[in-house]
Structure formats: structure tokens, C-alpha cells
Protein backbone atom coordinates (compact mmCIF):
# COMPACT_ATOMS: atom_id res chain seq x y z
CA UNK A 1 110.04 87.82 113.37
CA UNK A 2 111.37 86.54 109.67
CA UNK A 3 114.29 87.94 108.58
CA UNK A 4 112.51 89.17 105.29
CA UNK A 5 110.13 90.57 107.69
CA UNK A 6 113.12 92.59 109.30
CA UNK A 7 114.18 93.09 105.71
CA UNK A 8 110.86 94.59 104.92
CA UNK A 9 110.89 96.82 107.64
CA UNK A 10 114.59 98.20 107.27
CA UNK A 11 113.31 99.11 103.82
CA UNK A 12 110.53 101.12 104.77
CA UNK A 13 112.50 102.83 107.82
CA UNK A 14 115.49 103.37 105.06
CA UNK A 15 112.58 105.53 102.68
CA UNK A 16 111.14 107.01 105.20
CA UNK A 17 114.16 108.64 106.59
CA UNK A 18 115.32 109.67 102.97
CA UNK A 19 112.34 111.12 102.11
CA UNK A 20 112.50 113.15 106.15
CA UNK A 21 116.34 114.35 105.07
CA UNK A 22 114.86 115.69 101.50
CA UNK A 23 111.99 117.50 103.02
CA UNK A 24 114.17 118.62 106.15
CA UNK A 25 116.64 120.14 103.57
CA UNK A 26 113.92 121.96 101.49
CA UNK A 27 112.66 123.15 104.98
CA UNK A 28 116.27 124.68 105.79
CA UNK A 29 116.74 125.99 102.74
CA UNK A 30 113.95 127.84 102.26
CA UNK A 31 113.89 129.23 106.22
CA UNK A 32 117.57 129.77 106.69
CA UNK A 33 119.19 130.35 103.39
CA UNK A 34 116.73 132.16 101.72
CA UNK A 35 115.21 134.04 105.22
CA UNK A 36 118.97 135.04 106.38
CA UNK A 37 121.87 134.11 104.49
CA UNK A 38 121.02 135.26 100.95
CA UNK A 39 117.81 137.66 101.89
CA UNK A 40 119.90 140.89 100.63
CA UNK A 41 119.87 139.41 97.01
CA UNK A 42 116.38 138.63 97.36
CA UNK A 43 115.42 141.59 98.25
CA UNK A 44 116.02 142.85 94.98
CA UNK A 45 112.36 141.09 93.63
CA UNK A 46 109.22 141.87 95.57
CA UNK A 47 106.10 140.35 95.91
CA UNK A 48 102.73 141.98 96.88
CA UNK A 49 104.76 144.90 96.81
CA UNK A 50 107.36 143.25 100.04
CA UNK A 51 110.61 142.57 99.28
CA UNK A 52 111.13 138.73 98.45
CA UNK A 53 113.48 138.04 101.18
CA UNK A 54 111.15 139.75 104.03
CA UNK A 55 108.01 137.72 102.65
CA UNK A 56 110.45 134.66 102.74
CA UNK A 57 111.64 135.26 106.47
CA UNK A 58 108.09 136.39 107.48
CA UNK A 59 105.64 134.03 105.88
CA UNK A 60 107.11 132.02 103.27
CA UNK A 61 109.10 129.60 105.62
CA UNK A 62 105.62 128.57 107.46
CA UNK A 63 104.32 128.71 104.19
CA UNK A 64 106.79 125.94 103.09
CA UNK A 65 106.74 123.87 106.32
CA UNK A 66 102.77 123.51 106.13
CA UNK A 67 102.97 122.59 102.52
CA UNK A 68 106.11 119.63 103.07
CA UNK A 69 104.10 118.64 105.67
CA UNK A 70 101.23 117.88 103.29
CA UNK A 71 103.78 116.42 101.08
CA UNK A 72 105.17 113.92 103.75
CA UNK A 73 101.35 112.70 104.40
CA UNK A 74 100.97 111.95 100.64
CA UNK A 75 104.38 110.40 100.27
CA UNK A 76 104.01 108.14 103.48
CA UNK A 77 100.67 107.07 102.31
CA UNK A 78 102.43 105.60 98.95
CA UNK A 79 104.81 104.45 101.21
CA UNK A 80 102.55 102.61 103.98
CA UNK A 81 100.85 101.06 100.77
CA UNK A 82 103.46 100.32 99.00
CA UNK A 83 104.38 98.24 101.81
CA UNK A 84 101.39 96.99 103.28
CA UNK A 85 101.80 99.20 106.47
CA UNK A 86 98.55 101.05 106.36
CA UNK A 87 95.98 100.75 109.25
């Protein structure tokens, strides 16, 4: 293997992960923080007629992780394309 091959692929691993930690961090966010640590405050606003911080500890953390998931398909796509991965 070239080394601009190895090059190449470093580059794609180095995206790939970044764009993992970004979505990883929306995931905790949105399950932990918001679905325990600050779910008294969000309590305060309802939806549906639920208090915000039960629908976000209840349904809006699987909520989130199917939709990033959707989101990492799409990005990895422009990635794999980008470069020249794809199958």
C-alpha cells in the first residue's frame, strides 16, 4: 500500500470518527442531560400535554438516536463518495 493510499485512508478514518464524537455527544445530551440532569427545568414546558422532561426521558432519547442514526447513513454516504469508498 502507497503512502497516499495510507494518507487517504487516515483521512477518511479521521472524519468518520469526528463526525461519531458529534453525533455521540448530541446522543448524550439529549438522553442524559436533558432525560436526568436538567429534566426538573424542563418540566416546566409540556408537550402533548407531558411534561417536556418526561417525553424527553421516555421517548425523545430513542427518538433522537433513530434520527442520528439516519443522519450518520447520509453523512457516511458523502463521505464514502467523497472518497471513493462506496461499494
Amino acid at each position: 500500500m502507497s503512502i497516499h493510499a495510507t494518507e487517504h485512508l487516515q483521512a477518511y478514518w479521521k472524519e468518520n470518527l469526528f463526525y461519531i464524537a458529534v453525533l455521540l455527544g448530541i446522543w448524550f445530551f439529549v438522553s442524559y442531560v436533558c432525560g436526568i440532569l436538567i429534566v426538573n427545568q424542563l418540566d416546566a414546558y409540556t408537550i402533548g400535554g407531558f411534561p417536556l422532561g418526561f417525553w424527553f426521558a421516555n421517548q425523545g432519547s430513542l427518538i433522537t438516536f433513530v434520527a442520528l442514526i439516519w443522519v450518520y447513513v447520509w453523512l457516511m454516504d458523502r463521505l464514502d463518495i467523497k472518497y471513493n469508498v462506496q461499494q
